[in-house]
C-alpha atoms as a PDB file:
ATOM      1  CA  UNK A   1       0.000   0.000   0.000  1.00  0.00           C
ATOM      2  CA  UNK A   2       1.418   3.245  -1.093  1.00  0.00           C
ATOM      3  CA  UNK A   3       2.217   5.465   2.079  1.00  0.00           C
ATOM      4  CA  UNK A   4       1.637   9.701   0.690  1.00  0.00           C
ATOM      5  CA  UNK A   5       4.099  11.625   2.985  1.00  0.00           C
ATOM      6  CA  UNK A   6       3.187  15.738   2.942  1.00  0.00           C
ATOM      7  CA  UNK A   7       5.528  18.473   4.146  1.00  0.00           C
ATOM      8  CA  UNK A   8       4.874  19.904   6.983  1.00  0.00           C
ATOM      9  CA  UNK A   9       3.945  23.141   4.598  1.00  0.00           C
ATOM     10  CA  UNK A  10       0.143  22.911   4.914  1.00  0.00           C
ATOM     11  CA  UNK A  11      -1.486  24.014   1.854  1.00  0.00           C
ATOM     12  CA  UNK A  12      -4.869  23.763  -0.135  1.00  0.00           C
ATOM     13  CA  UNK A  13      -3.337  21.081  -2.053  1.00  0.00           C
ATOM     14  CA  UNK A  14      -1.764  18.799  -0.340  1.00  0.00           C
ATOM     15  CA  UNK A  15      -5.024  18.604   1.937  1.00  0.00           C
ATOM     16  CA  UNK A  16      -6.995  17.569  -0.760  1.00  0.00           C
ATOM     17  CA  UNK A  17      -4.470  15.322  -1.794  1.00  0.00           C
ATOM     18  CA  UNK A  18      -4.674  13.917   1.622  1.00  0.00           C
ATOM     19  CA  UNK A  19      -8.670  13.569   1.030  1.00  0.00           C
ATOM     20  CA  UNK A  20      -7.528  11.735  -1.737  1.00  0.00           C
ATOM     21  CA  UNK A  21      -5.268   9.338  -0.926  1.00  0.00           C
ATOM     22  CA  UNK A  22      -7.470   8.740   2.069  1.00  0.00           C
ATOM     23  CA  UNK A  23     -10.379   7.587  -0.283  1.00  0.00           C
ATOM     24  CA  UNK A  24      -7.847   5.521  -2.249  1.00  0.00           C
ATOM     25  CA  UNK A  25      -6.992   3.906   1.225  1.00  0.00           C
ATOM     26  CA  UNK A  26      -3.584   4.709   1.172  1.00  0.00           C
ATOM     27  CA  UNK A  27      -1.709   5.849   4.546  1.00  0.00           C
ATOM     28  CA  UNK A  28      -0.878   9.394   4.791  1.00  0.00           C
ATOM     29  CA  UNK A  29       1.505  11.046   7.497  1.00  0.00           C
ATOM     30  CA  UNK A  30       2.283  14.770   7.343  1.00  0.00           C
ATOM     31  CA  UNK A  31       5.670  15.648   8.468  1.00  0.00           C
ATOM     32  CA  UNK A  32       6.177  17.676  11.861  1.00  0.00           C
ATOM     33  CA  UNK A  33       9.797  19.147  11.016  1.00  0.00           C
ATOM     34  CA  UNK A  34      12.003  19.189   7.609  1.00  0.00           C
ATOM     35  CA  UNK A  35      13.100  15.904   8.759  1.00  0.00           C
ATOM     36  CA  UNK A  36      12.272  11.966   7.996  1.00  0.00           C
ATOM     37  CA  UNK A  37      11.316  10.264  11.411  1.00  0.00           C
ATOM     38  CA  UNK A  38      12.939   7.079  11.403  1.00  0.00           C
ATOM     39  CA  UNK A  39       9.269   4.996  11.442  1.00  0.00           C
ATOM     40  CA  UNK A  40       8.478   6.839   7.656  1.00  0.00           C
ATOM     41  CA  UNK A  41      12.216   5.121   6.553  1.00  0.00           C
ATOM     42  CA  UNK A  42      10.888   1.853   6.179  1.00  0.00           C
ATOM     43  CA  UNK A  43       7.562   1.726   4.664  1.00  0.00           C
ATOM     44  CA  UNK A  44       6.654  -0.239   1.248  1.00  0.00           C
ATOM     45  CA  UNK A  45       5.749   2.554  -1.051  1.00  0.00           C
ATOM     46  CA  UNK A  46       6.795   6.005  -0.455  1.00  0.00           C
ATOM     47  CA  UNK A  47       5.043   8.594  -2.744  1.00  0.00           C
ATOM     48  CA  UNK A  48       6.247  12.187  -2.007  1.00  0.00           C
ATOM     49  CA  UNK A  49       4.323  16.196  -2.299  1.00  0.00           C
ATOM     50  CA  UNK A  50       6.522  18.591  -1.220  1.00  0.00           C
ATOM     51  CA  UNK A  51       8.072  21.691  -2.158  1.00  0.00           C
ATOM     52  CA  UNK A  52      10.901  22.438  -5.074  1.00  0.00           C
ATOM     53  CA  UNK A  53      13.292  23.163  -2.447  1.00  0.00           C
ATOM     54  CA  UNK A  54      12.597  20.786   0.246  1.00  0.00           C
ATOM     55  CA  UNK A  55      11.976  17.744  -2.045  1.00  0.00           C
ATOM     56  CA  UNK A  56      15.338  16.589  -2.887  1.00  0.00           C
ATOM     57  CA  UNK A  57      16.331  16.184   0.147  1.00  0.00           C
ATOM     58  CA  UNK A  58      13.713  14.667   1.748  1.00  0.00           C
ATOM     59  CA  UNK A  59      13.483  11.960  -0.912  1.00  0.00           C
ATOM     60  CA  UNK A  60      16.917  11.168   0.247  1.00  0.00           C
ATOM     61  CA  UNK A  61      16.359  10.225   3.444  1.00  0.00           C
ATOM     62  CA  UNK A  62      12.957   7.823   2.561  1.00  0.00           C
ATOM     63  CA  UNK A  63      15.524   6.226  -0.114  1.00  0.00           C
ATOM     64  CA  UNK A  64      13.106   7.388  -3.244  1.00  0.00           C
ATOM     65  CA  UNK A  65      14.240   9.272  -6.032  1.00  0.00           C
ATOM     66  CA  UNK A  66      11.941  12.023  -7.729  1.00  0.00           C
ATOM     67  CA  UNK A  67      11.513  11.940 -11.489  1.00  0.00           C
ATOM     68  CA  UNK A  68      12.440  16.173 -12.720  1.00  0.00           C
ATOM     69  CA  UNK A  69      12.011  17.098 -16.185  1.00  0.00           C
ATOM     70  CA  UNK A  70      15.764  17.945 -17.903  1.00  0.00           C
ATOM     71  CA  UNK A  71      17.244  21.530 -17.216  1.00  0.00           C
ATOM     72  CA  UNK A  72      17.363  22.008 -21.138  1.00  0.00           C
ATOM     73  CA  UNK A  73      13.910  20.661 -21.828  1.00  0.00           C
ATOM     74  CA  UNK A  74      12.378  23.694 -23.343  1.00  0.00           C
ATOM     75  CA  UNK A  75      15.209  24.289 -25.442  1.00  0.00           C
ATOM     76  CA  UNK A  76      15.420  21.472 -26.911  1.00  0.00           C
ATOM     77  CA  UNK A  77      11.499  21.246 -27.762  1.00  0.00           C
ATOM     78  CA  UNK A  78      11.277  22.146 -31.495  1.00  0.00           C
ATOM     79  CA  UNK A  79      10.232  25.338 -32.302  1.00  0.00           C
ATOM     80  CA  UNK A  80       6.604  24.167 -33.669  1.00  0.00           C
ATOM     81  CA  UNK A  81       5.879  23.341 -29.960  1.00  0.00           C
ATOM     82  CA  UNK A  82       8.127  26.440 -28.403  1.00  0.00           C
ATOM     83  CA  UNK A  83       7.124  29.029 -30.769  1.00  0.00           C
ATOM     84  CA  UNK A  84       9.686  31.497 -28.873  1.00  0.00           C
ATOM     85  CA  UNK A  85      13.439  31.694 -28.583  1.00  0.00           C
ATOM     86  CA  UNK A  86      14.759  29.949 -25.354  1.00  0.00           C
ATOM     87  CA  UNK A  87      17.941  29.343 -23.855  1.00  0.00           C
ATOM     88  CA  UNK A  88      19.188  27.288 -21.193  1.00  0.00           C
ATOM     89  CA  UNK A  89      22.424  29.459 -19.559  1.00  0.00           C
ATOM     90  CA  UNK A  90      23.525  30.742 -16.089  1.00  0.00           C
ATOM     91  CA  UNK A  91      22.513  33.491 -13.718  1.00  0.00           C
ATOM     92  CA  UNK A  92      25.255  35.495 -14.324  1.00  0.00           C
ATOM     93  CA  UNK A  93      24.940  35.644 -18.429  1.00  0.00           C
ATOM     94  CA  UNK A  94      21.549  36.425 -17.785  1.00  0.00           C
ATOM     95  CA  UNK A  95      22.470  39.415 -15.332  1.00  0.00           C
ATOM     96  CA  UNK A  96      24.491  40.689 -18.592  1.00  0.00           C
ATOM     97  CA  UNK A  97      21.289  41.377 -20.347  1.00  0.00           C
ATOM     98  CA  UNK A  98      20.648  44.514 -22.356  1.00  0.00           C
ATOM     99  CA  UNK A  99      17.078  44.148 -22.701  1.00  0.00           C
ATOM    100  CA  UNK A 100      14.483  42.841 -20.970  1.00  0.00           C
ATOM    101  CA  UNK A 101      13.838  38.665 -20.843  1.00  0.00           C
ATOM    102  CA  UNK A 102      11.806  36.302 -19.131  1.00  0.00           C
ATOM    103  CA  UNK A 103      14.330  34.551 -16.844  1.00  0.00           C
ATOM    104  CA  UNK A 104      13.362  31.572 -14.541  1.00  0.00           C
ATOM    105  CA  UNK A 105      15.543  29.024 -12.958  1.00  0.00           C
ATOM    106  CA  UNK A 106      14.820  25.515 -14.604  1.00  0.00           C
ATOM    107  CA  UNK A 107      13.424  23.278 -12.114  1.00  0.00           C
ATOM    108  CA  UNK A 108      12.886  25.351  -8.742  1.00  0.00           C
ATOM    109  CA  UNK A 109      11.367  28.758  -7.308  1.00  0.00           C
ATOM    110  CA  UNK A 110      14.466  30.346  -5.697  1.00  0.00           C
ATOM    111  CA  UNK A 111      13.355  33.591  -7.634  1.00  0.00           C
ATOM    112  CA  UNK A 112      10.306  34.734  -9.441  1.00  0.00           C
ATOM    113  CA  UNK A 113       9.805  33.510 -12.895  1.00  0.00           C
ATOM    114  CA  UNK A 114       9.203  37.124 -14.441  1.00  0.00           C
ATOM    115  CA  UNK A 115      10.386  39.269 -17.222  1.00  0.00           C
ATOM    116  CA  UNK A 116      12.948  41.346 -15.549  1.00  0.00           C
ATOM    117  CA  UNK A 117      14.980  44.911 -17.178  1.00  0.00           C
ATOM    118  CA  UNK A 118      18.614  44.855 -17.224  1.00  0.00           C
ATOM    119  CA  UNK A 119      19.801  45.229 -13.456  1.00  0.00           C
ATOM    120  CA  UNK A 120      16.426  44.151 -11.891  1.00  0.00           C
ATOM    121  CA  UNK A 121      17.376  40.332 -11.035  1.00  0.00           C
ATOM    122  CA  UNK A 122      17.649  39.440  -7.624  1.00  0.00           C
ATOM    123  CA  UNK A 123      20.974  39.249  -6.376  1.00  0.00           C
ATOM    124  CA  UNK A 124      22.319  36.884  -3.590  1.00  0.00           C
ATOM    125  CA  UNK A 125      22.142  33.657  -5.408  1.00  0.00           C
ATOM    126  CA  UNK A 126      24.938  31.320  -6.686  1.00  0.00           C
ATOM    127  CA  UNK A 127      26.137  33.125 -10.506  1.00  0.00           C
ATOM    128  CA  UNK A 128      26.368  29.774 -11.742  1.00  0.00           C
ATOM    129  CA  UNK A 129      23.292  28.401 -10.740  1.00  0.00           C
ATOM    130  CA  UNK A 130      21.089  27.320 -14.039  1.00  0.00           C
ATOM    131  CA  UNK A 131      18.354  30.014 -15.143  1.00  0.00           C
ATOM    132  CA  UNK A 132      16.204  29.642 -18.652  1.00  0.00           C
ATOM    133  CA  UNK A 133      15.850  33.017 -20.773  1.00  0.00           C
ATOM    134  CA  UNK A 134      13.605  33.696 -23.100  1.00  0.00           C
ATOM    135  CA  UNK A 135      11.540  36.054 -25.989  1.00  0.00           C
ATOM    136  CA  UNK A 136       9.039  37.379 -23.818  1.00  0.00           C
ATOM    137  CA  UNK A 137       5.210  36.562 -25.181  1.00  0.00           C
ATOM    138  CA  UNK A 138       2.151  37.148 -23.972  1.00  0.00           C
ATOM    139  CA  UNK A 139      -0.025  33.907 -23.139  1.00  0.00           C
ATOM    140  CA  UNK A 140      -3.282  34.071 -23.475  1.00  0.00           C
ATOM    141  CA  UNK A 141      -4.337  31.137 -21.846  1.00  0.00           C
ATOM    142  CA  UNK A 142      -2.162  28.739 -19.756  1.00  0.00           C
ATOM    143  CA  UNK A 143      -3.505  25.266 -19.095  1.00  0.00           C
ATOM    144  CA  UNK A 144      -1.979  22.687 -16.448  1.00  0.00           C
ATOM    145  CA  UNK A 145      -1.832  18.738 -17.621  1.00  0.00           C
ATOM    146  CA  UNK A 146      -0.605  15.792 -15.652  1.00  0.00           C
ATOM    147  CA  UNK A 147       0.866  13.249 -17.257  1.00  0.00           C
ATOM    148  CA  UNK A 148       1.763   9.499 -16.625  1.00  0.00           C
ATOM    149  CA  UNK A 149       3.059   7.787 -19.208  1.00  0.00           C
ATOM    150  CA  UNK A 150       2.026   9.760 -21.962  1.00  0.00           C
ATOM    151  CA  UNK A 151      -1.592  10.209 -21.186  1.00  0.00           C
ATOM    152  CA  UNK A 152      -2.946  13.163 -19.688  1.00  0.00           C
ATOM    153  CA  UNK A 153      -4.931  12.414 -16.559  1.00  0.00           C
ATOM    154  CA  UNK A 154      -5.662  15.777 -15.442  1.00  0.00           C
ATOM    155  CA  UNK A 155      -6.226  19.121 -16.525  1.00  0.00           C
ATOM    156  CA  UNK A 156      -6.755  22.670 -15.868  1.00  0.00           C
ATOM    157  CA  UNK A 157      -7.043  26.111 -16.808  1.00  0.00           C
ATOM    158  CA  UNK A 158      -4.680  28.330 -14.507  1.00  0.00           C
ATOM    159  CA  UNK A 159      -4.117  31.643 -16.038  1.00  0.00           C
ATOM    160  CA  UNK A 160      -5.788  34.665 -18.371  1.00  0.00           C
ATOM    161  CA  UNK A 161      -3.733  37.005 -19.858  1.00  0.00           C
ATOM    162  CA  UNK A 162      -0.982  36.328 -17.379  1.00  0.00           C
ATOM    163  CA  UNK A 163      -3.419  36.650 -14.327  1.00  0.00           C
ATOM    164  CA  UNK A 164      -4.734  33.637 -12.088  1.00  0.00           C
ATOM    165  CA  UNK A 165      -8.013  31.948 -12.710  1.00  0.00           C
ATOM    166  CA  UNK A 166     -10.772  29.535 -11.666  1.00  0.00           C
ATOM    167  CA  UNK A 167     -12.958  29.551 -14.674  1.00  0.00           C
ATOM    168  CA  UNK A 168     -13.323  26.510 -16.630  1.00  0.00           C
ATOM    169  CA  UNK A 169     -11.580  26.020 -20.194  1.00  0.00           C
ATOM    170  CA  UNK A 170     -14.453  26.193 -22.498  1.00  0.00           C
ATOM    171  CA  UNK A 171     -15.149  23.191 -24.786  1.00  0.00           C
ATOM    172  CA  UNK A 172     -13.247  24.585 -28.110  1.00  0.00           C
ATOM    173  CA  UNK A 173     -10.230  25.745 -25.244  1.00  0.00           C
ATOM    174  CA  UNK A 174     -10.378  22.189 -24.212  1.00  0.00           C
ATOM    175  CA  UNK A 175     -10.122  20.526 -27.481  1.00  0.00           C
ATOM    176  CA  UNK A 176      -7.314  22.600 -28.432  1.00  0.00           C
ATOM    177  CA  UNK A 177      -5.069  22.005 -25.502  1.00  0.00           C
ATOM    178  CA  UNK A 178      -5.792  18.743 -25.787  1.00  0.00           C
ATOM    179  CA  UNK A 179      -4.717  18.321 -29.431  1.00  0.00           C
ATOM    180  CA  UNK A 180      -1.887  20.604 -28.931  1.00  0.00           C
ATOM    181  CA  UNK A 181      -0.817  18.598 -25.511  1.00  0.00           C
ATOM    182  CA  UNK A 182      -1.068  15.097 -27.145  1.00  0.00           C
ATOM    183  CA  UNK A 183       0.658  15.667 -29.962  1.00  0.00           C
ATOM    184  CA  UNK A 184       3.270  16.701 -28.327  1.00  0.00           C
ATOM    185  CA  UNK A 185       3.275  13.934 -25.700  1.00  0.00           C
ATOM    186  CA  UNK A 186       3.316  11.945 -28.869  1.00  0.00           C
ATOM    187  CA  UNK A 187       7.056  13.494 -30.090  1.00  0.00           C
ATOM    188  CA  UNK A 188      10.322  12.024 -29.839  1.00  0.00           C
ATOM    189  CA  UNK A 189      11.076  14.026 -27.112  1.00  0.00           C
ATOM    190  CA  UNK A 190      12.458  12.589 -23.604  1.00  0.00           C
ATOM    191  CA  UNK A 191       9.549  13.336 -21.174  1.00  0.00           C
ATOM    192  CA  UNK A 192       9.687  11.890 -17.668  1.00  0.00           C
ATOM    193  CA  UNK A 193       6.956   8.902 -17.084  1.00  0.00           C
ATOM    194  CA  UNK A 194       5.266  11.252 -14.726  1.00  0.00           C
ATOM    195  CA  UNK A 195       5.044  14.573 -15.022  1.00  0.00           C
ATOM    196  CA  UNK A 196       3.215  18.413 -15.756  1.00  0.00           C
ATOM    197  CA  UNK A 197       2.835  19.980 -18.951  1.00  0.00           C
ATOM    198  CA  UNK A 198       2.176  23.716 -18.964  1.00  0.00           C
ATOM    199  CA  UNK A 199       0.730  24.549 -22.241  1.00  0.00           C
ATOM    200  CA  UNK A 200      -1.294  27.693 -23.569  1.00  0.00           C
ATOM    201  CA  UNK A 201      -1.981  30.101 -26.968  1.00  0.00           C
ATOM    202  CA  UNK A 202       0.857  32.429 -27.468  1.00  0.00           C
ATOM    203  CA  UNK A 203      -0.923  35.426 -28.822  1.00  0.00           C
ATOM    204  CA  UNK A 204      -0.576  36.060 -32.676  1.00  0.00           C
ATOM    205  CA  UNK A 205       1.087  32.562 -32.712  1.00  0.00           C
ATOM    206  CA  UNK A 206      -0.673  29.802 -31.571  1.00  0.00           C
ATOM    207  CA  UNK A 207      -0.143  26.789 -29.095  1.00  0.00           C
ATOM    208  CA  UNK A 208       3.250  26.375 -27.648  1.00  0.00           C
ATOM    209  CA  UNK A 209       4.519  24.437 -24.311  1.00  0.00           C
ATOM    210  CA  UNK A 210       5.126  26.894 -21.566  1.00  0.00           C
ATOM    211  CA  UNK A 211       7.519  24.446 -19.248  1.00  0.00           C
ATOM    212  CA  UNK A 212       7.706  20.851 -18.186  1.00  0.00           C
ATOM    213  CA  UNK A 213       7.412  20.312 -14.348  1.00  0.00           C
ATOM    214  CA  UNK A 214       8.053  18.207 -11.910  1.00  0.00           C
ATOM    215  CA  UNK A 215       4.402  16.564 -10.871  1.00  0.00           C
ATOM    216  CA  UNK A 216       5.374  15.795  -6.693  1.00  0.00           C
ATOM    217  CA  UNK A 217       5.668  19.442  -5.856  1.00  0.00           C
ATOM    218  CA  UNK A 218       3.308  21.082  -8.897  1.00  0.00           C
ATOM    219  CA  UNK A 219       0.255  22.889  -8.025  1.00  0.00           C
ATOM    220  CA  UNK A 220      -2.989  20.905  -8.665  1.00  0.00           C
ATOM    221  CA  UNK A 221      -5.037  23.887  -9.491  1.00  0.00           C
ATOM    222  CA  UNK A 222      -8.609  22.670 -10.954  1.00  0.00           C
ATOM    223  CA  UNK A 223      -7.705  19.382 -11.756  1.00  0.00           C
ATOM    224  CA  UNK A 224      -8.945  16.387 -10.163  1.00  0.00           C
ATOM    225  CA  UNK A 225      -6.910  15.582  -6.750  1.00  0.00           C
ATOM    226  CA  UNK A 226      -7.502  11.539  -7.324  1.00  0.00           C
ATOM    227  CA  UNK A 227      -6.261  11.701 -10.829  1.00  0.00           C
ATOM    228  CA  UNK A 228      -3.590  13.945  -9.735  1.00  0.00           C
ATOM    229  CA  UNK A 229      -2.113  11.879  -7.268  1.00  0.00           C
ATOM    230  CA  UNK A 230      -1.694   8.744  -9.283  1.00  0.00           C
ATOM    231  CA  UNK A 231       0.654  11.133 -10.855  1.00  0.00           C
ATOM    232  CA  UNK A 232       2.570  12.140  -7.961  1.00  0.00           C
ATOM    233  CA  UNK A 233       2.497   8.091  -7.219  1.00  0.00           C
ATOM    234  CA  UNK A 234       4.258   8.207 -10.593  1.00  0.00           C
ATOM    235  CA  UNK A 235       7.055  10.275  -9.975  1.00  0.00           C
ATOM    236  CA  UNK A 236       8.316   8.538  -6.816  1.00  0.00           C
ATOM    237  CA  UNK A 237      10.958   6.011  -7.409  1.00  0.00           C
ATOM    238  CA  UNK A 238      12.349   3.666  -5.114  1.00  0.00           C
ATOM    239  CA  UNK A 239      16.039   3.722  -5.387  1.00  0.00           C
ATOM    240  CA  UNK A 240      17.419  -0.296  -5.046  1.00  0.00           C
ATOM    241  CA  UNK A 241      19.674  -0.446  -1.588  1.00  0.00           C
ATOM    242  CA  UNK A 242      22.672  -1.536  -1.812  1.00  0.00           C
ATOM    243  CA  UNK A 243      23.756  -5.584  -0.707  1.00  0.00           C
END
């Protein structure tokens, strides 16, 4: 029986991710400190929601390892699924900017995905550490899929015009993000087994991924917690222990 272990961050989602795993009958334990009591070490299945920065090394000490999309994902997407220039570089070349880019660091939040000036980064983190830069666009629509092994088994609308939202795709919105999403799930491209697709209308341009994410610490948004956490189940590995 899988066994869903939540930071001790408590947060919309992972309680209705606990709801959920609690109708699926699975155990669920929420953490009391950024630590792994020793009882949580052992169990059979360990399936892991937790924060970007706090995952890593919590799937560490339960001996799991998390699936993460590649640092150079985006840029390697081709350009009929990108529809924007993207590059996968360091902090510091992108602090050397003349103009202003969208700049995000890969597979974390340590800073605000934004489109910053030249000058306006935040300053105090490693120059070396990986950041994405790209053409800034204008998204009309962003739409949240998870995936398991190619198949999309949830999805949501998230964002209008760049702004947060709760209303529901419409039908035609639907059928396009689907088409979009599933050919491009379809693609030779390497795409963890379990994982979220961002995905949304670039004005004047049409559908283009916005990032790949990591599905044990994503958002769930609208979608369907149940769904969702088969997922997350998804992107927990067991690592073999040694003999």
């Amino acid at each position: 029986m899988p066994t869903l272990i939540l930071s001790p961050r408590q947060t919309p989602d992972s309680q209705a991710l606990w709801r959920a795993a609690i109708e699926k009958s699975w155990e669920v334990h929420r953490l009391a400190t950024w630590r792994v009591p020793d009882e949580l070490r052992a169990v059979d299945e360990a399936v892991l929601y937790a924060e970007a920065l706090f995952g890593p090394s919590l799937a560490g000490e339960l001996g799991i390892e998390l699936l993460d999309p590649a640092e150079d994902w985006l840029t390697r997407l081709p350009e009929a699924f990108r529809r924007r220039s993207v590059r996968h570089t360091t902090l510091a070349a992108a602090m050397g900017l003349r103009e202003p880019a969208f700049v995000k660091p890969p597979n974390d939040k340590s800073f605000p995905a934004a489109v910053y000036a030249p000058g306006a980064l935040p300053t105090g983190f490693d120059p070396e550490m990986s950041v994405l830069i790209a053409e800034p666009v204008h998204f009309v629509s962003e739409h949240r899929c998870f995936v398991l092994d190619g198949v999309i088994r949830a999805h949501s609308v998230y964002a209008r015009d760049g702004d947060p939202t709760t209303e529901p795709a419409s039908d035609a919105e639907r059928a396009d993000m689907l088409a979009f999403a599933q050919e491009l799930l379809a693609s030779p491209m390497d795409i963890p087994r379990a994982c979220v697709l961002d995905c949304g209308p670039i004005r004047d341009r049409g559908w283009a991924a916005v990032e790949l994410n990591a599905a044990w610490g994503a958002g769930i948004y609208g979608c369907d917690p149940g769904a969702v956490l088969d997922v997350v189940r998804g992107a927990s590995r067991a690592v073999p222990k040694a003999r």
